[in-house]
Protein backbone atom coordinates (compact mmCIF):
# COMPACT_ATOMS: atom_id res chain seq x y z
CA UNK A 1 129.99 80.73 97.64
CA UNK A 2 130.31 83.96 95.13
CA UNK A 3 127.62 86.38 95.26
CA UNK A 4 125.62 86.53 91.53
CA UNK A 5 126.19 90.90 91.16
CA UNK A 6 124.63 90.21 87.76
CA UNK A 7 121.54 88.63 88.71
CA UNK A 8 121.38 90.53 91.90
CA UNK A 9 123.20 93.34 92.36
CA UNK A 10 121.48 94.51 95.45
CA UNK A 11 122.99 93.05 98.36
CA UNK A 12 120.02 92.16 101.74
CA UNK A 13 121.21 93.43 104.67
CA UNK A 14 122.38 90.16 106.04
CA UNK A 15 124.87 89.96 103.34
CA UNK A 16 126.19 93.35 103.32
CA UNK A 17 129.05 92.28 106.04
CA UNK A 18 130.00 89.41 104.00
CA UNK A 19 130.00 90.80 100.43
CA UNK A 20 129.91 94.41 100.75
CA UNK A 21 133.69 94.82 100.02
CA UNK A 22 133.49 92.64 97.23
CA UNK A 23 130.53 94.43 95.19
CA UNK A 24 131.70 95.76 92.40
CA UNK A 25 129.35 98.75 92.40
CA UNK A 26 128.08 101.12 94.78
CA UNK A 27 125.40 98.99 97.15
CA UNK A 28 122.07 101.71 97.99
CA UNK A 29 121.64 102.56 101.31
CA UNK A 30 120.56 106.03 101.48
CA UNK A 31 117.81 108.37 99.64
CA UNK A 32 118.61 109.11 95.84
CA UNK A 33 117.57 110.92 92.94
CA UNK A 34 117.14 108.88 89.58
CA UNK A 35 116.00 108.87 86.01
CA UNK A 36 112.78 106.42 85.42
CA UNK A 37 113.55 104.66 81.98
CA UNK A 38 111.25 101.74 82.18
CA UNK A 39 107.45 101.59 84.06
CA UNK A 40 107.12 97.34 84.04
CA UNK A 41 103.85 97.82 85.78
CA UNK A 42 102.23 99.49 88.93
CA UNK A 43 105.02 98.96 91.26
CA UNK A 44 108.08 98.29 89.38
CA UNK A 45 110.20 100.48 87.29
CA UNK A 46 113.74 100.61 85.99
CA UNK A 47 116.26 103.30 87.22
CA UNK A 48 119.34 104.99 85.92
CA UNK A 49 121.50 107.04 88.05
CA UNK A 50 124.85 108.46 88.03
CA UNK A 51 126.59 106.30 89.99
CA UNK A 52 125.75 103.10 88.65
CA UNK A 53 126.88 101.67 85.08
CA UNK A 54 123.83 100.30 84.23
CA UNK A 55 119.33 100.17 84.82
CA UNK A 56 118.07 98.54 87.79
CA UNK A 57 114.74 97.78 89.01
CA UNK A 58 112.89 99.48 91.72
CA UNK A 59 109.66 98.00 93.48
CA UNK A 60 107.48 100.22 95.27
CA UNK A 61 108.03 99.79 98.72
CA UNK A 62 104.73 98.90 100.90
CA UNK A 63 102.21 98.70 97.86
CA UNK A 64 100.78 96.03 96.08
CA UNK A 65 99.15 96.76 92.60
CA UNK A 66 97.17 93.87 90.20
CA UNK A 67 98.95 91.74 88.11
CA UNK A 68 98.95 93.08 84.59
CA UNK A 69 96.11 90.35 83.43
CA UNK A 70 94.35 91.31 86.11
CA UNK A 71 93.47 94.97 85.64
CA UNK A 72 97.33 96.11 86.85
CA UNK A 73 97.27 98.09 82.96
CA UNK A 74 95.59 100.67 84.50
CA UNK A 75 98.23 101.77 87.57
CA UNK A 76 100.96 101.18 84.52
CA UNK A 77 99.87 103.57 82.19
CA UNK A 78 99.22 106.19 84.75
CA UNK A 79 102.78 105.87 85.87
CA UNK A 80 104.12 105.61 82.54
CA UNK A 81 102.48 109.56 82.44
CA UNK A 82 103.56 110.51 85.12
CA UNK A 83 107.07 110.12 85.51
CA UNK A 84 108.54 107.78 82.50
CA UNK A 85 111.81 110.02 81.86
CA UNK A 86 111.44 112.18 84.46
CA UNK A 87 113.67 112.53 87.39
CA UNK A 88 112.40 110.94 91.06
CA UNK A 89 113.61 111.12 94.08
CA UNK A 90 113.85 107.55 96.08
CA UNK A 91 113.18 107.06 99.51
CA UNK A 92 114.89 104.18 101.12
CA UNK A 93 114.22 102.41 104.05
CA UNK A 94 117.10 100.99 105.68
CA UNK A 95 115.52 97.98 107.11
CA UNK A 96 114.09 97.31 103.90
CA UNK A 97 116.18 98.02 101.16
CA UNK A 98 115.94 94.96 99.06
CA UNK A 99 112.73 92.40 98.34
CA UNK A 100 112.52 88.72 98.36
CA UNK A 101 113.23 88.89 94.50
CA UNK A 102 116.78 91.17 95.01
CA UNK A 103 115.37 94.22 93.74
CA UNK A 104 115.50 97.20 95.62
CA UNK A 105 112.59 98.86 97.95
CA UNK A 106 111.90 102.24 98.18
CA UNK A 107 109.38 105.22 97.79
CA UNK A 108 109.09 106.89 94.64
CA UNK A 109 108.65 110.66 95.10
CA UNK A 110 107.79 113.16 92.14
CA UNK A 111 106.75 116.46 92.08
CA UNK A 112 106.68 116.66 96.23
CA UNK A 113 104.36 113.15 95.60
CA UNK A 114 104.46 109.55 97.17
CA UNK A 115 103.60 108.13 93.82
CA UNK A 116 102.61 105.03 95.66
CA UNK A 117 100.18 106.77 97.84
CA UNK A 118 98.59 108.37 95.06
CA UNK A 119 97.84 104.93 93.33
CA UNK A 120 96.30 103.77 96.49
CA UNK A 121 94.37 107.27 96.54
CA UNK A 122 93.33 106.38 93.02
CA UNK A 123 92.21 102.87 93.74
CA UNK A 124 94.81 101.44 91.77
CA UNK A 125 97.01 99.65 94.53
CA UNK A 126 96.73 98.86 98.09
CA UNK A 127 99.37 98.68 101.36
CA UNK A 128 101.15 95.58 101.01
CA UNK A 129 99.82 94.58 104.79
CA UNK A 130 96.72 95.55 104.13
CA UNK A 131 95.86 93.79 100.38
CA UNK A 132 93.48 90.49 100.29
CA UNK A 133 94.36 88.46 97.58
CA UNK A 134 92.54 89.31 94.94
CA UNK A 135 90.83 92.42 95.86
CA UNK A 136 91.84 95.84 96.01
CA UNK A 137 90.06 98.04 98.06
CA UNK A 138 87.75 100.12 95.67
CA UNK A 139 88.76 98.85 92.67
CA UNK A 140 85.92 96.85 90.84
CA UNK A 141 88.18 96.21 87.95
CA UNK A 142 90.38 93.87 90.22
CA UNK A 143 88.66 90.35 90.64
C-alpha cells in the first residue's frame, strides 16, 4: 500500500526503509532552522523552510500544554509573541522524529531558548512523562 505524503508527509522511522526513496520531498532527520508562520496552540506550530514546498506542523517534543478550552490560550498567545514570524532553530531527536498523529517532534529553540522549557518554567505546560491528566503542575487555571 502507497504512503498518503499529503496527509503525512513525515515518514516514522519504521517506514523510512520502505518509503524513503519514494518521498517526494526531503524527509527531516537532522537539526534545522525555520520560519514559524502559524502558533495552533502551546505545542504546535506551522513551519516553513527552504527546502520544503510547502507549511508543516511541528509539535513540541516532550511537553504537554492544556487544551485550548481548557486554559491552553494562555501558552498560545505567549508563543504567538514570542516567535510568530521569527526564525527558530529545531532540534530533532532521531528516535523521535515523528508523533502518533505524523507530525514532526522536535525542540523549538529561539533566542539561545528551549521555548518548551520556558512554558514549563512559566507554568504553562508540563513534561509529557510527567503530566496528570488534567493538571498541570502550578497552574491553577488548568482544571
Amino acid at each position: 500500500m502507497a504512503h498518503d505524503f499529503i496527509k503525512f508527509p513525515e515518514l516514522r522511522n519504521s517506514q523510512m526503509d520502505q518509503y524513503y526513496w519514494s518521498s517526494p520531498h526531503k524527509q527531516i532527520t537532522e537539526d534545522f532552522r525555520a520560519r514559524v508562520v502559524k502558533v495552533h496552540d502551546g505545542d504546535t506550530i506551522t513551519l516553513k523552510v527552504d527546502f520544503r514546498d510547502f507549511e508543516f506542523p511541528l509539535r513540541f517534543l516532550g511537553i504537554d500544554t492544556p487544551e485550548m478550552n481548557a486554559g491552553g490560550k494562555r501558552g498560545r498567545d505567549w508563543l504567538k509573541d514570542k516567535i510568530l514570524d521569527a526564525d527558530v532553530d529545531i532540534l530533532i531527536n532521531k528516535k523521535q522524529r515523528v508523533g502518533k498523529w505524523g507530525r514532526l517532534l522536535g525542540n523549538v529553540i529561539f533566542g539561545g531558548m528551549d521555548m518548551g522549557e520556558q512554558l514549563i518554567g512559566l507554568g504553562m505546560a508540563t513534561t509529557f512523562e510527567g503530566r496528570r491528566p488534567g493538571e498541570i503542575p502550578g497552574d491553577k487555571s488548568w482544571p
